[in-house]
C-alpha atoms as a PDB file:
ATOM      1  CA  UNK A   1     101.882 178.101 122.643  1.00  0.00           C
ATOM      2  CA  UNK A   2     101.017 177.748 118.814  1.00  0.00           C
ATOM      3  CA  UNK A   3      98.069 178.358 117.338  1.00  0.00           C
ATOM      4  CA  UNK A   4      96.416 176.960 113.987  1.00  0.00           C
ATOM      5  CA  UNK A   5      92.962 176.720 112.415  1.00  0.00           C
ATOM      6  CA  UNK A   6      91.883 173.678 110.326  1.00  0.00           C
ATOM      7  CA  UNK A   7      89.203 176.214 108.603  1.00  0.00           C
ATOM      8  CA  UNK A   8      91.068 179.076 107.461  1.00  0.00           C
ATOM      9  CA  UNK A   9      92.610 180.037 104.793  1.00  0.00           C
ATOM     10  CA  UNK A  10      91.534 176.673 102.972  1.00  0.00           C
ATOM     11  CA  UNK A  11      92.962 176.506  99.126  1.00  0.00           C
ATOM     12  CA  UNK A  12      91.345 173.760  97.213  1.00  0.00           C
ATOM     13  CA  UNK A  13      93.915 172.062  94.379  1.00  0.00           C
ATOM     14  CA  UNK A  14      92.697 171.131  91.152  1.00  0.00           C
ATOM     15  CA  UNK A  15      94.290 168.092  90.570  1.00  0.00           C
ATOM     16  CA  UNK A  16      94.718 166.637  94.223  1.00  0.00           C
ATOM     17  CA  UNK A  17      94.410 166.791  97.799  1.00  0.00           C
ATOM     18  CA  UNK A  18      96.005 170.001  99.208  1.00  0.00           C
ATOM     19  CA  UNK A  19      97.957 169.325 102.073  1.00  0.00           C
ATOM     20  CA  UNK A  20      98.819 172.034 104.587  1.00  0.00           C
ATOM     21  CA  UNK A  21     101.158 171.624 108.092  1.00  0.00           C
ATOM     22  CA  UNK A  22      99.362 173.316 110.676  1.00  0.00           C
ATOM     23  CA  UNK A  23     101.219 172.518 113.722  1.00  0.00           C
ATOM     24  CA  UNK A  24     104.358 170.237 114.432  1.00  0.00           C
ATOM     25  CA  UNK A  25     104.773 169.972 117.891  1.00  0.00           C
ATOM     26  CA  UNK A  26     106.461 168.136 120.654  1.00  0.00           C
ATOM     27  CA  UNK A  27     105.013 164.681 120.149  1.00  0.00           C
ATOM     28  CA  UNK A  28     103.152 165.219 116.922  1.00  0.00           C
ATOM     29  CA  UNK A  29     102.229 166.969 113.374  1.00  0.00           C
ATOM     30  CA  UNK A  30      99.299 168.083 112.525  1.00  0.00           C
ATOM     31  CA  UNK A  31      98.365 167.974 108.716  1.00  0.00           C
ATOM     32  CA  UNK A  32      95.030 169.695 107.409  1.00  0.00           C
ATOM     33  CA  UNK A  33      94.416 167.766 103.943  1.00  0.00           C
ATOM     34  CA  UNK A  34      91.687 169.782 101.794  1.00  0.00           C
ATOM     35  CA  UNK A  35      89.864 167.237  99.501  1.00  0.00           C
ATOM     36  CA  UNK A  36      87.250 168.655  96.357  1.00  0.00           C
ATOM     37  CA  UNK A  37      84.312 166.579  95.849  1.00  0.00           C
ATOM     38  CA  UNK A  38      85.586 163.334  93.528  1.00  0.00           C
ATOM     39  CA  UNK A  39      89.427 163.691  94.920  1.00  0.00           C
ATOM     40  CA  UNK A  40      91.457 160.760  95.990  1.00  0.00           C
ATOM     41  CA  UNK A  41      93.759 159.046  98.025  1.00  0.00           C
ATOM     42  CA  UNK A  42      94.709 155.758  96.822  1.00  0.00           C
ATOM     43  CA  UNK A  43      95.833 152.688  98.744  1.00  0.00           C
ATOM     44  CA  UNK A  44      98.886 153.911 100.954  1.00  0.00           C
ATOM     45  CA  UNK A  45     100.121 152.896 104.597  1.00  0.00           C
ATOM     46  CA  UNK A  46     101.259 154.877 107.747  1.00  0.00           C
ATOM     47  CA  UNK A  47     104.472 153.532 109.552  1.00  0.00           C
ATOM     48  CA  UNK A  48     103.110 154.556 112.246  1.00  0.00           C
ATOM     49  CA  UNK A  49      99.957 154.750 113.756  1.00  0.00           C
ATOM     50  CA  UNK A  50      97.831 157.844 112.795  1.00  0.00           C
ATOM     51  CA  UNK A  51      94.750 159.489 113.851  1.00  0.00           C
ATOM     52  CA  UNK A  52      91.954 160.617 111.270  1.00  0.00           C
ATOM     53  CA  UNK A  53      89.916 163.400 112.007  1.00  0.00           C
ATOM     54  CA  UNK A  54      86.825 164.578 109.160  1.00  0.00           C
ATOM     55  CA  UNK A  55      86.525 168.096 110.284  1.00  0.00           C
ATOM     56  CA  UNK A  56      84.208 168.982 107.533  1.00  0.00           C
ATOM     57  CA  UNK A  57      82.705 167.036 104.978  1.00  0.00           C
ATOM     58  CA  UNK A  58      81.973 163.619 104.006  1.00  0.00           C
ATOM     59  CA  UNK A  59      84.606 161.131 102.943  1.00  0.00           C
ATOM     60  CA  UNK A  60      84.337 157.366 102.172  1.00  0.00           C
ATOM     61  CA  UNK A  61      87.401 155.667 103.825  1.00  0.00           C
ATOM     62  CA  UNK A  62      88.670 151.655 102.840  1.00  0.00           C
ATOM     63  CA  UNK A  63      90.598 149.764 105.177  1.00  0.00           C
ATOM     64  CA  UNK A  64      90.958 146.154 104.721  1.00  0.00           C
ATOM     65  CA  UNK A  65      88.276 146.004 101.830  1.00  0.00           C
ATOM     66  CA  UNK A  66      85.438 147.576 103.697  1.00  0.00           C
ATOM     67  CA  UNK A  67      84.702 151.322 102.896  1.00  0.00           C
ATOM     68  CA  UNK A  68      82.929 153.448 105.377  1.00  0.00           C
ATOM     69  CA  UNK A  69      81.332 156.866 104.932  1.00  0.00           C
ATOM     70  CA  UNK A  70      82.813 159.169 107.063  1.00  0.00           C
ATOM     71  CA  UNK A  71      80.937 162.310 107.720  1.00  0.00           C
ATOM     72  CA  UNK A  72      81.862 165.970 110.007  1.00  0.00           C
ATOM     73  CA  UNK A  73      82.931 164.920 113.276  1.00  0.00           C
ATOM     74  CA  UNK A  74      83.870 161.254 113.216  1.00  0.00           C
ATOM     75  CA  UNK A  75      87.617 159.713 114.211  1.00  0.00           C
ATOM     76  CA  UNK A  76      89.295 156.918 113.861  1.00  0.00           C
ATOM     77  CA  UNK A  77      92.822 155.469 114.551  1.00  0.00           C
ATOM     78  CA  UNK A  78      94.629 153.051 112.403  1.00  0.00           C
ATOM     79  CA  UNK A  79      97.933 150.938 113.384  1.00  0.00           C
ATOM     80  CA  UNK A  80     100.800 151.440 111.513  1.00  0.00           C
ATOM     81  CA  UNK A  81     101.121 149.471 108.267  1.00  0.00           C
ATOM     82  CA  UNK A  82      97.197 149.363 107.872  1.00  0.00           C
ATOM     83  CA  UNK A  83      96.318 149.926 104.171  1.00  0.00           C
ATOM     84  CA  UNK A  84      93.558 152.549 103.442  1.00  0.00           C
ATOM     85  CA  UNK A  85      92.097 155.003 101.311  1.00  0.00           C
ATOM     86  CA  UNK A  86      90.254 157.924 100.816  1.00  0.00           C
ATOM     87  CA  UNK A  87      87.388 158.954  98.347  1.00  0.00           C
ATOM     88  CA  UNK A  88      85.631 162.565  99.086  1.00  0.00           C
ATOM     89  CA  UNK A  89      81.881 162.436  98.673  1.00  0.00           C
ATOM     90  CA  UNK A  90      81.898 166.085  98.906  1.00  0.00           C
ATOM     91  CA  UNK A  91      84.175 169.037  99.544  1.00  0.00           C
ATOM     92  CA  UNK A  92      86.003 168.114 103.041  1.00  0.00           C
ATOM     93  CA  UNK A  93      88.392 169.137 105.258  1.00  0.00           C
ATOM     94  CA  UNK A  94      90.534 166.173 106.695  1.00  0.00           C
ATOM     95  CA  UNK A  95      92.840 166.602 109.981  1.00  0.00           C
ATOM     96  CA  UNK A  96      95.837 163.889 109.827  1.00  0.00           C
ATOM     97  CA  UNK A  97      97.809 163.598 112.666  1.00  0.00           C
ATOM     98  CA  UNK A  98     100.657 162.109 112.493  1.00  0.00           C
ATOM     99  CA  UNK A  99     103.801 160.632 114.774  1.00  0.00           C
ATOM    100  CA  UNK A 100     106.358 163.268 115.056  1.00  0.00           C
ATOM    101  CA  UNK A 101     108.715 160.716 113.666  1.00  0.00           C
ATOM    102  CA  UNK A 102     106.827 160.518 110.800  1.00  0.00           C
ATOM    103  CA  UNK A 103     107.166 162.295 107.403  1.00  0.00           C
ATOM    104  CA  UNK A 104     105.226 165.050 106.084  1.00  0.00           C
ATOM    105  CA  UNK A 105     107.085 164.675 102.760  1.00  0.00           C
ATOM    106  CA  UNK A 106     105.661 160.748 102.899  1.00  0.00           C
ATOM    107  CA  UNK A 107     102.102 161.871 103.027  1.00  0.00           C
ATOM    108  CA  UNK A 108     103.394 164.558 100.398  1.00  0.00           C
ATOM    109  CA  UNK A 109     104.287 161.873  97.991  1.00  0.00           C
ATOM    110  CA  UNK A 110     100.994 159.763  98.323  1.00  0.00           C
ATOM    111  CA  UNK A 111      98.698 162.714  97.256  1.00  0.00           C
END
């Protein structure tokens, strides 16, 4: 069994997202991304489908030209290839789940 928390220890970055890997499991990897109010993630894809999770906070997310505000508690899926982007409203705490095929150093290179 492994264990992780998406609220502890959380380290806010300056100049971007900070992006932690919390679990990486069988069939997935779990990614805690820690936004400050005003921080950014521009238009990027997935090429795979992902799961978005707002643990804490409020973010406005785009997908296909329509932006929609995001608040604690809400989660969505996207398809792979599916441009979108983030904009925290406030301080948040974002769970990404990705395929285990997938690359944490992708995600990495978008912040």
């Amino acid at each position: 069994m492994n264990i992780a928390s998406f609220l502890e220890d959380i380290k806010y970055s300056e100049d971007k997202p900070a992006l932690s890997l919390l679990l990486d499991t069988d069939f997935s990897k779990e990614i805690r991304i820690v936004f400050k109010k005003g921080q950014t993630m521009e238009d990027h894809q997935a090429p795979f489908a992902i799961i978005v999770h707002i643990v804490e906070g409020i973010i406005d997310f785009g997908v296909d030209g329509e932006v929609r505000r995001l608040t604690s508690g809400h989660i969505l899926s996207l398809k792979p290839h599916e441009i979108h982007n983030l904009t925290a409203v406030e301080n948040s705490i974002v769970r990404l789940s990705l395929s285990k095929t997938d690359s944490v150093k992708r995600v990495k290179e978008v912040l």
